[in-house]
Protein backbone atom coordinates (compact mmCIF):
# COMPACT_ATOMS: atom_id res chain seq x y z
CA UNK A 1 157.20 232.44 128.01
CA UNK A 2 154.70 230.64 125.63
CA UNK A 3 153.18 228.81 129.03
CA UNK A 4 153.13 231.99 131.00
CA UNK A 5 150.93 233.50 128.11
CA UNK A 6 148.65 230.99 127.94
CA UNK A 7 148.01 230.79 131.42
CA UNK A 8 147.27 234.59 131.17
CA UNK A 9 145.08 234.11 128.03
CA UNK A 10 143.33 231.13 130.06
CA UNK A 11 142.36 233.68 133.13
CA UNK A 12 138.49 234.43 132.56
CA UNK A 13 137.46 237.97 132.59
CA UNK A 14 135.02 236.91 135.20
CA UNK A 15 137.75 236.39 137.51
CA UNK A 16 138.54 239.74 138.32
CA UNK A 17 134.94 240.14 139.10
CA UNK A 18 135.38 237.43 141.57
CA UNK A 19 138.61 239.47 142.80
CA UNK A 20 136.21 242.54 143.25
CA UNK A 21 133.66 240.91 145.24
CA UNK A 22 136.34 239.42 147.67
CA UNK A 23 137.58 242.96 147.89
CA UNK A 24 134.92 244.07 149.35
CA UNK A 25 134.39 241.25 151.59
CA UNK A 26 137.44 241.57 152.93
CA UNK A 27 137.02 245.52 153.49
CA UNK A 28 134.43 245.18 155.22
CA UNK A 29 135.40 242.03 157.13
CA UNK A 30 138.65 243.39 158.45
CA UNK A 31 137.01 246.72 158.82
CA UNK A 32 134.74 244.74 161.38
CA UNK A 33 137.51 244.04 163.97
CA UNK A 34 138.96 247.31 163.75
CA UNK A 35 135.81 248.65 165.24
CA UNK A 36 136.72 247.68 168.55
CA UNK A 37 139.53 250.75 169.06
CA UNK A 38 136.73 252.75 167.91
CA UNK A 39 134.65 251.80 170.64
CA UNK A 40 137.19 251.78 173.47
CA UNK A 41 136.76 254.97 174.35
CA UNK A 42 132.86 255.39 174.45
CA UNK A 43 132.65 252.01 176.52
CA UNK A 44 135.60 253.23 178.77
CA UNK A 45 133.20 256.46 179.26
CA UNK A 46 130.26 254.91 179.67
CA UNK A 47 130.82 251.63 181.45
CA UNK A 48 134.47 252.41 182.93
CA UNK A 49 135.63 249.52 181.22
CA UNK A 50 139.83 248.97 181.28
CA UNK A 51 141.18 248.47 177.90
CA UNK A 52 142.35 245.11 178.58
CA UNK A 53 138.56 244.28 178.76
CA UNK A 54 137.55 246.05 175.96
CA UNK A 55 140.75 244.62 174.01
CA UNK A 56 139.28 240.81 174.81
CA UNK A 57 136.68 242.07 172.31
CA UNK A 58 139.30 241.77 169.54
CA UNK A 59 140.80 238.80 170.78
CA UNK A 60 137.18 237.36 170.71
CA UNK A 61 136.79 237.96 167.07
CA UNK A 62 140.03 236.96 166.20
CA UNK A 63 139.22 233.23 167.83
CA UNK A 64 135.83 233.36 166.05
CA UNK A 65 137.70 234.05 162.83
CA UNK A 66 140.26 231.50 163.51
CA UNK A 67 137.59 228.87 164.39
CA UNK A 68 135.41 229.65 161.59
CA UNK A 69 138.30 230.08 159.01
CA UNK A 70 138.78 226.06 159.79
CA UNK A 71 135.10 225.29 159.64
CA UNK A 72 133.63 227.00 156.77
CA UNK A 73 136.36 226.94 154.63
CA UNK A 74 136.28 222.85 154.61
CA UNK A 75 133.03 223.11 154.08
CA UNK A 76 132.74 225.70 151.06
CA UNK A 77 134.27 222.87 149.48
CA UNK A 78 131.16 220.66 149.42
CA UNK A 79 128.55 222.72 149.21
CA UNK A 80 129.61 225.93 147.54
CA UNK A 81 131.28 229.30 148.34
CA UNK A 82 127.91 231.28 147.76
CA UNK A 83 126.06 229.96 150.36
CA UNK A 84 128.88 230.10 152.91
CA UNK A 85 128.86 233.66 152.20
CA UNK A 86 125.36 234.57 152.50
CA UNK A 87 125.98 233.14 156.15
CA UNK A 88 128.59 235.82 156.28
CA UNK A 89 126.42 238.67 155.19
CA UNK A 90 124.31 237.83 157.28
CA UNK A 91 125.80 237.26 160.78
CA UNK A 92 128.42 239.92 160.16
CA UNK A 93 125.88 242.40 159.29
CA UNK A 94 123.71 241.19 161.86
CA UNK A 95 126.75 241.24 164.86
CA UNK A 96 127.84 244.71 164.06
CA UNK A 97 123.93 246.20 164.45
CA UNK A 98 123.55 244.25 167.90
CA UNK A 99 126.54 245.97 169.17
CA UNK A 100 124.23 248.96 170.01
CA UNK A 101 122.78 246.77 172.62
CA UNK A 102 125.29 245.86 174.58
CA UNK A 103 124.66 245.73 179.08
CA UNK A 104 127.88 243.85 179.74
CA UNK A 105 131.55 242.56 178.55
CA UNK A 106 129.68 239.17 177.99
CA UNK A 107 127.65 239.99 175.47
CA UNK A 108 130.49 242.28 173.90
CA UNK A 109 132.79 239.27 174.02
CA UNK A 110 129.56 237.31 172.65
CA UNK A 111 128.78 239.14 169.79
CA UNK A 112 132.72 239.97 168.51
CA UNK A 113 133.26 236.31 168.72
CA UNK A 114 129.97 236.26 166.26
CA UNK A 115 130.99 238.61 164.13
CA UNK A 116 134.18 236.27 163.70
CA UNK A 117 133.01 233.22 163.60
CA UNK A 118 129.98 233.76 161.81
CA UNK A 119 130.74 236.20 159.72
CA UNK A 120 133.98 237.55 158.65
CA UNK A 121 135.17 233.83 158.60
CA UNK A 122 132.71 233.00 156.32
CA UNK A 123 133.90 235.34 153.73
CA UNK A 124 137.83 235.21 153.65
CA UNK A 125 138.90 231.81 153.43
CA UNK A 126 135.99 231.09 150.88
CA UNK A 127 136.69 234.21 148.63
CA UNK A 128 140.39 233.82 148.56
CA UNK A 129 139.95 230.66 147.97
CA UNK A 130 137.81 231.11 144.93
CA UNK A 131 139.78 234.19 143.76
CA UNK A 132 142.85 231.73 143.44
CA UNK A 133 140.57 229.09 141.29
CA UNK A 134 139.55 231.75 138.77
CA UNK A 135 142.67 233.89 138.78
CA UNK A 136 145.94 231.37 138.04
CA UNK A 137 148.75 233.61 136.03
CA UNK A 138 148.86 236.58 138.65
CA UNK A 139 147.91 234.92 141.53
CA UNK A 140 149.93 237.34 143.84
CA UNK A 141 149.07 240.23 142.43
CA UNK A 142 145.10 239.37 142.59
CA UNK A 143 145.51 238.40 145.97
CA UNK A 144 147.47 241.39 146.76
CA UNK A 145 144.82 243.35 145.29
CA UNK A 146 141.71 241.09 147.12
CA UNK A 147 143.53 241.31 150.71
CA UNK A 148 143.94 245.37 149.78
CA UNK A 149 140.25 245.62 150.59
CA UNK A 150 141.43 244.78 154.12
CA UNK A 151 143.37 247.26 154.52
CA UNK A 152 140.70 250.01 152.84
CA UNK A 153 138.14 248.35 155.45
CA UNK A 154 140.53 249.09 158.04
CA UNK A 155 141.17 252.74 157.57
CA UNK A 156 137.16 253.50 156.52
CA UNK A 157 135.21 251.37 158.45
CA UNK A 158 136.62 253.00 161.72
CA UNK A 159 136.35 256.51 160.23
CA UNK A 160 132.87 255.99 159.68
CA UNK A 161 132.10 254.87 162.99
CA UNK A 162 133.69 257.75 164.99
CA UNK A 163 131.99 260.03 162.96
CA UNK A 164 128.47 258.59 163.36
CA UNK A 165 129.31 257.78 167.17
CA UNK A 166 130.38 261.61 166.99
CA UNK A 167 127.04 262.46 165.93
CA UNK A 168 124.68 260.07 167.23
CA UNK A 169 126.17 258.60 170.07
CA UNK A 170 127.82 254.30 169.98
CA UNK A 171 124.44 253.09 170.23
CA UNK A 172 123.01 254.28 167.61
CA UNK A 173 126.05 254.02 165.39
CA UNK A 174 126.41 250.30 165.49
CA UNK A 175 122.79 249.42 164.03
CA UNK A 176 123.37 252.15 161.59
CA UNK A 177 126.61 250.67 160.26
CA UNK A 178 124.87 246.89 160.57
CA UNK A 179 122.65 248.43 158.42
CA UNK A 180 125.08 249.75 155.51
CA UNK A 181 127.31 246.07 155.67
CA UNK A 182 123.82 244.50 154.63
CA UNK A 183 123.17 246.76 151.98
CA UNK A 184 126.49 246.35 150.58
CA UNK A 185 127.35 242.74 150.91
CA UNK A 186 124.22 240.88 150.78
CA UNK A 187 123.38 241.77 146.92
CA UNK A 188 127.47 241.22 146.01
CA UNK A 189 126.91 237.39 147.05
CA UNK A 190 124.51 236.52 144.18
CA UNK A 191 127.19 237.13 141.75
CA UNK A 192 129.59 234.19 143.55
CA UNK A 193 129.94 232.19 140.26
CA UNK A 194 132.23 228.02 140.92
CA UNK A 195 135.15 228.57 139.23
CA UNK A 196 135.81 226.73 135.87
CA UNK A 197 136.65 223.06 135.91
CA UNK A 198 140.57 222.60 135.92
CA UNK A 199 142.50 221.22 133.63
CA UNK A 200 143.34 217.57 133.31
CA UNK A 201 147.24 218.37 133.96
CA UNK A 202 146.60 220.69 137.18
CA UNK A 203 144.10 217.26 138.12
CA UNK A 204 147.05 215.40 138.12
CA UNK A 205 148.99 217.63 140.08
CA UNK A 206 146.69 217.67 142.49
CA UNK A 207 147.21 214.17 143.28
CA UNK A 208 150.85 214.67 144.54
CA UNK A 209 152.91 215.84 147.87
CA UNK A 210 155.21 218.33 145.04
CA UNK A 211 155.56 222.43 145.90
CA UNK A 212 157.31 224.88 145.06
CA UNK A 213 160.16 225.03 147.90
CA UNK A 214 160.55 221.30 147.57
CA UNK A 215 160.94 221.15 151.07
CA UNK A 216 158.23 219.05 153.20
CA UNK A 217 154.90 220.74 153.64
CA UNK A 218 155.02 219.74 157.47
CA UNK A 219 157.56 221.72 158.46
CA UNK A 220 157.32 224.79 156.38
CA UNK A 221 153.84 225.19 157.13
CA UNK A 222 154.79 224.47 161.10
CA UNK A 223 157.55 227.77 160.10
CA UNK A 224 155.05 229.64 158.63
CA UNK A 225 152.09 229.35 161.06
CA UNK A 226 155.06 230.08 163.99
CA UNK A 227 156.29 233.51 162.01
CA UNK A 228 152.72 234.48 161.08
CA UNK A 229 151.81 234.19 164.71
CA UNK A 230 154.23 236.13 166.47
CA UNK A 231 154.18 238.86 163.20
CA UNK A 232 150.86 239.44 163.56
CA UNK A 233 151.34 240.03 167.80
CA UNK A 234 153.57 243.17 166.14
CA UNK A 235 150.86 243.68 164.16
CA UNK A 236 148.07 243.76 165.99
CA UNK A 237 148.74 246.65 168.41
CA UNK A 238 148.67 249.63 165.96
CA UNK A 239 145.74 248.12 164.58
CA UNK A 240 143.96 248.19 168.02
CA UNK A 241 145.46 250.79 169.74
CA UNK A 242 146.74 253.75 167.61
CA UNK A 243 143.24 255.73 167.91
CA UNK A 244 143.12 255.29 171.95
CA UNK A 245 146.71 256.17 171.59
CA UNK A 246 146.70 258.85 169.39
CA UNK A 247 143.95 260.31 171.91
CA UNK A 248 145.66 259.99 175.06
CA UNK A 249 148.46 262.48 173.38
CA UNK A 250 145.80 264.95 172.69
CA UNK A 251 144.84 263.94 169.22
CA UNK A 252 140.58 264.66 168.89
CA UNK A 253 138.81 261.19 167.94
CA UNK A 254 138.79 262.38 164.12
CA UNK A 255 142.27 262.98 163.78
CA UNK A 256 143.04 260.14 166.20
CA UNK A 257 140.66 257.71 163.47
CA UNK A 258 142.34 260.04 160.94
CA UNK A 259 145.89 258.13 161.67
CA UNK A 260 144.50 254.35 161.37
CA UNK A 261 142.68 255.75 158.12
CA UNK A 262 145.83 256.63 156.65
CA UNK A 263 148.00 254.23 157.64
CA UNK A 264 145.33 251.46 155.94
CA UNK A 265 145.66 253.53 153.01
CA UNK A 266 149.05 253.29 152.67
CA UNK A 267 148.18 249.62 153.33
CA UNK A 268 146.18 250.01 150.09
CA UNK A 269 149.78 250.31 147.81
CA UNK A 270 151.33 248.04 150.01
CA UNK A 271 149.63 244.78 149.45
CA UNK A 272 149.34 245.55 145.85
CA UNK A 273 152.78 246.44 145.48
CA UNK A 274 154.04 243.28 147.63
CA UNK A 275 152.00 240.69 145.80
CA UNK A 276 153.23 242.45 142.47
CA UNK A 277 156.82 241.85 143.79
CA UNK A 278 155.76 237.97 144.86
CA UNK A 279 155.14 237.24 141.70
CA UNK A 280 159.00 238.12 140.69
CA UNK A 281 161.06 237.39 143.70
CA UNK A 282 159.05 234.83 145.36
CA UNK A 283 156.95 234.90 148.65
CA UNK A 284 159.21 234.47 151.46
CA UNK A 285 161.70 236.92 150.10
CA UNK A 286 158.76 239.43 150.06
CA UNK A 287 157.03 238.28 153.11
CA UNK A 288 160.56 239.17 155.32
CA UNK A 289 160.89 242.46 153.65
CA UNK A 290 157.39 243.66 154.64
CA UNK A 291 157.75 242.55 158.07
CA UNK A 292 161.08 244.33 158.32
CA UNK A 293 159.52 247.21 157.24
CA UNK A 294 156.55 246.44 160.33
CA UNK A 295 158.82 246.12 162.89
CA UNK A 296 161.41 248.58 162.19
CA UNK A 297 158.51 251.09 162.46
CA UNK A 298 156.26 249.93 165.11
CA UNK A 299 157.95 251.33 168.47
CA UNK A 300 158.45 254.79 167.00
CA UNK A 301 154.84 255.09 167.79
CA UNK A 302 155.81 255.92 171.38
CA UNK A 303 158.71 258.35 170.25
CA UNK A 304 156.64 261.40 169.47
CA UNK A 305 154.13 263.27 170.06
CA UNK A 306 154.09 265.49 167.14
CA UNK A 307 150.81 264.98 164.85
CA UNK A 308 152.93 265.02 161.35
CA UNK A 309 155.41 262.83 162.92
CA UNK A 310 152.39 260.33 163.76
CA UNK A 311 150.85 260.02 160.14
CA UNK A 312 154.60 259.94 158.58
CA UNK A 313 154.76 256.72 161.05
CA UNK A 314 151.18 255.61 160.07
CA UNK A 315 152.07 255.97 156.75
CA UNK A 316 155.45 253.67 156.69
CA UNK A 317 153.68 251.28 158.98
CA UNK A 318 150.65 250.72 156.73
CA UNK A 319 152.90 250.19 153.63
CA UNK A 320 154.80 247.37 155.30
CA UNK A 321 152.38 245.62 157.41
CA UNK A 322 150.01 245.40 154.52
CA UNK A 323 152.47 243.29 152.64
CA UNK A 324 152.35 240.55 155.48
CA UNK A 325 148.80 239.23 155.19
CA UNK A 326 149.13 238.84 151.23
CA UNK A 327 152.76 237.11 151.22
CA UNK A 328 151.72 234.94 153.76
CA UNK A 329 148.90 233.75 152.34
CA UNK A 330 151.24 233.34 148.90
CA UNK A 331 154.20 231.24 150.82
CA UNK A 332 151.43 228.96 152.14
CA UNK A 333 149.94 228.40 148.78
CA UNK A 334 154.01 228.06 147.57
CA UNK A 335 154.89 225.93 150.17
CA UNK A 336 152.29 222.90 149.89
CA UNK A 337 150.90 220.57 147.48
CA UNK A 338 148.45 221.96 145.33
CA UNK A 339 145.85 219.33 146.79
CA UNK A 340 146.39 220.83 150.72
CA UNK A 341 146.23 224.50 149.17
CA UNK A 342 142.99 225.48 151.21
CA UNK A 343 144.13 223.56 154.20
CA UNK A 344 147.41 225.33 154.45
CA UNK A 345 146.09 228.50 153.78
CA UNK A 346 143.67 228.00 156.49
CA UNK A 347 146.56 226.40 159.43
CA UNK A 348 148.68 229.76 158.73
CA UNK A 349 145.88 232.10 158.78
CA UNK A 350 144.77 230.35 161.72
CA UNK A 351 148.27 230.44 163.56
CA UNK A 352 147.68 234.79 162.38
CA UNK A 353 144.48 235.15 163.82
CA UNK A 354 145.53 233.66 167.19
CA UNK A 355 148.82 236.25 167.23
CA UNK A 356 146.62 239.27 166.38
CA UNK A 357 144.49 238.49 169.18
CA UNK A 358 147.41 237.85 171.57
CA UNK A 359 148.78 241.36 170.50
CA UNK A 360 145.86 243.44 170.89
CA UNK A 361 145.35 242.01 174.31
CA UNK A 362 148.19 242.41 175.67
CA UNK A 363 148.80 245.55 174.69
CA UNK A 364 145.75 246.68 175.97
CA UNK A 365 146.82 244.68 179.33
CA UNK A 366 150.06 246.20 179.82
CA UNK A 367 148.70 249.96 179.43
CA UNK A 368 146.15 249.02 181.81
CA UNK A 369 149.43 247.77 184.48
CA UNK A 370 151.50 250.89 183.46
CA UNK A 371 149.27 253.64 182.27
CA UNK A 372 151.59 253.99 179.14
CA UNK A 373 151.65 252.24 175.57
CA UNK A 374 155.71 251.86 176.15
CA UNK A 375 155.21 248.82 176.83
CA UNK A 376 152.83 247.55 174.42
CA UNK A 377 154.81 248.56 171.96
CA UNK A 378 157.95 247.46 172.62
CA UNK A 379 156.77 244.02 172.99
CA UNK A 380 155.41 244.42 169.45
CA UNK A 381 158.47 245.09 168.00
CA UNK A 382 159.87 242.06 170.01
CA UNK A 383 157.10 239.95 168.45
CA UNK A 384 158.68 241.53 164.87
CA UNK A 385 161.73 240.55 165.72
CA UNK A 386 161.31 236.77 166.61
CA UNK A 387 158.84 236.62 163.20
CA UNK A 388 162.26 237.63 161.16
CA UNK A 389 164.21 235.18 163.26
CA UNK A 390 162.03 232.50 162.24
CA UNK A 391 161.92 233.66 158.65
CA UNK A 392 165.73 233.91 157.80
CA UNK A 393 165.92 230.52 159.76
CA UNK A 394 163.24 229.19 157.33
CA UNK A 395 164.74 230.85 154.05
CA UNK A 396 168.32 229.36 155.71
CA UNK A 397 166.92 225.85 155.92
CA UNK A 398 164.93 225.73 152.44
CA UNK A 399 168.45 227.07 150.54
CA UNK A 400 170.32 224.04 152.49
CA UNK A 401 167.71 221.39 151.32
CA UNK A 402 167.59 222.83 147.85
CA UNK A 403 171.44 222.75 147.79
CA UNK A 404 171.66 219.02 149.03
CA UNK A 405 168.87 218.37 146.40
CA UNK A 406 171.08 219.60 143.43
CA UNK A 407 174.30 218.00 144.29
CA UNK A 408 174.72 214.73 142.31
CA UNK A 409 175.09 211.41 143.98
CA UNK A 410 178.25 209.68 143.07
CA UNK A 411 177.79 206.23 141.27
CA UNK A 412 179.46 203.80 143.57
């Protein structure tokens, strides 16, 4: 009790500014690929584009991110987070306002993978990296309460953007919201503050291969990165396709926007609540208990066509899939040595990034081949499934080492 205190007296005040600003980077960063089921519609309209094209759009960003997430997240480490995420501002902000001037799927593909690469990658890795330097008592719950923003940038950002597409047509729209990003991010990055010098015992931890599972980092991470790629496939295709699908049932575009809105605000509670419960039963525990919850909901999407039925589904969905991104991130930081943190943070998200844009491609693929989201869906919940497989094999395997660990050698 006495260290858990101090370690909670030792967390500066200014860290949970730090959590704040990632927040918001990672609102409006996630809320940046969610744009694209916004769009799928008006560039279906207007360019009689097939959803498996538009869909590459995601899958775009999600490479970007993934390559990026590698790149600038090494390289915060030598010459500071702040400047990494000015680049972010900046070429997030920047690919979101060129999106009004689109003429073909090359420059769409073009600018998403931008808007990844350049921009959202440059703010999460960096700011969740720095969160977890200030913040070291309730890691879990600031992360949970950082990778939140994701899921409010989810639900708003697209909201936004129907509306003003509603009211001034996609072209228009996209500089508009390039516009906003800018004016919210850009001034947020001057208060990026190094975090304070650790202490000489954590220096010494850092210089050895120890975790928290005390199982080898090379294989748990090799687990992880497998799971988080084929949970994030589930995940992935309400993310992309609930407003296209909540149209094609008769939804309007508001109401259909009005679904992803409010299953990212369940999304909200979840993370919070699922890095509050990492910090008590552990990460992995946590992590397969939200993706049960994401996969036992994720077909019902197809089930119904009722409009209550579809936010009560939204609503469950959002809870449980929110609690994915922030456990994840937690087992990875659990799971290897304090010194490969940022790296293994960076493999898993990687391995994510990769399933989400597997996921909303193929989803968008399959509807285009059968001119239904039956499908798509199911082969979400398929995705779920192998992610728990993988999971209960990798909770199996830990226990087993553990156990072998703890059972004394007889003296000979």
């Amino acid at each position: 009790m006495t260290i858990i205190a101090t370690a909670r007296a030792s967390d500066p005040p200014y860290g949970w500014i730090i959590v704040a600003i990632s927040t918001v980077c990672l609102a409006l960063g996630f809320g940046a690929g969610a744009t694209v089921s916004v769009f799928m519609k008006p560039f279906e309209q207007e360019f009689g584009w097939l959803r498996a094209d538009t869909s590459m759009a995601y899958t775009m960003h999600t490479i970007g991110a993934a390559i990026g997430g590698l790149i600038w997240g090494s390289l915060s480490d030598r010459i500071g987070v702040r400047r990494i995420a000015f680049i972010g501002a900046i070429g997030m902000s920047g690919g979101i306002a060129a999106l009004g001037w689109l003429s073909g799927l090359t420059s769409l593909y073009a600018v998403y993978f931008l808007i990844g690469f350049a921009g959202f990658a440059c703010l999460f890795t960096p700011t969740l990296a720095l969160t977890g330097l200030w913040i070291t008592a309730r890691k879990g719950l600031a992360i949970g309460i950082a990778t939140a923003g994701g899921a409010i940038g989810q639900g708003i950002v697209p909201y936004v953007l129907q509306h003003l597409i509603t009211d001034f047509g996609w072209r228009t729209a996209a500089p508009y919201l390039g516009a906003g990003y800018f004016l919210l991010l850009f001034p947020l990055m001057f208060f990026l503050r190094p975090a304070p010098s650790v202490a000489a015992s954590a220096s010494q931890s850092m210089q050895g291969d120890s975790n928290l599972w005390n199982v080898p980092h090379t294989v748990s991470i090799a687990w992880l990165s497998l799971a988080g790629l084929f949970c994030c496939i589930c995940m992935a295709v309400p993310l992309v396709h609930l407003v296209p699908l909540g149209i094609d049932i008769g939804c309007s575009p508001s109401t259909a926007a009005g679904l992803l809105l409010s299953l990212m605000i369940a999304g909200v509670f979840g993370r919070v609540f699922f890095g509050w419960l990492a910090d008590r039963i552990g990460g992995l525990a946590t992590y397969f208990l939200s993706s049960l919850a994401q996969t036992s909901v994720v077909f019902w999407f197809t089930q119904t066509r009722h409009i209550a039925m579809l936010f009560n589904l939204s609503i469950l969905f959002g809870f449980g899939f929110a609690g994915v991104m922030t456990c994840l991130l937690i087992c990875a930081r659990e799971a290897a040595p304090l010194r490969l943190s940022g790296t293994a943070m960076s493999v898993v998200t990687t391995a994510g990034w990769i399933g989400m844009g597997l996921g909303g491609y193929q989803a968008g693929l399959f509807y285009d081949i059968t001119a239904s989201y039956l499908l798509p869906y199911a082969n979400a919940a398929i995705g779920g499934i192998v992610n728990l497989l993988i999971v209960a094999a990798l909770f199996w395997y830990r226990r087993q080492r553990q156990a072998r660990v703890q059972i004394p050698v007889p003296a000979v």
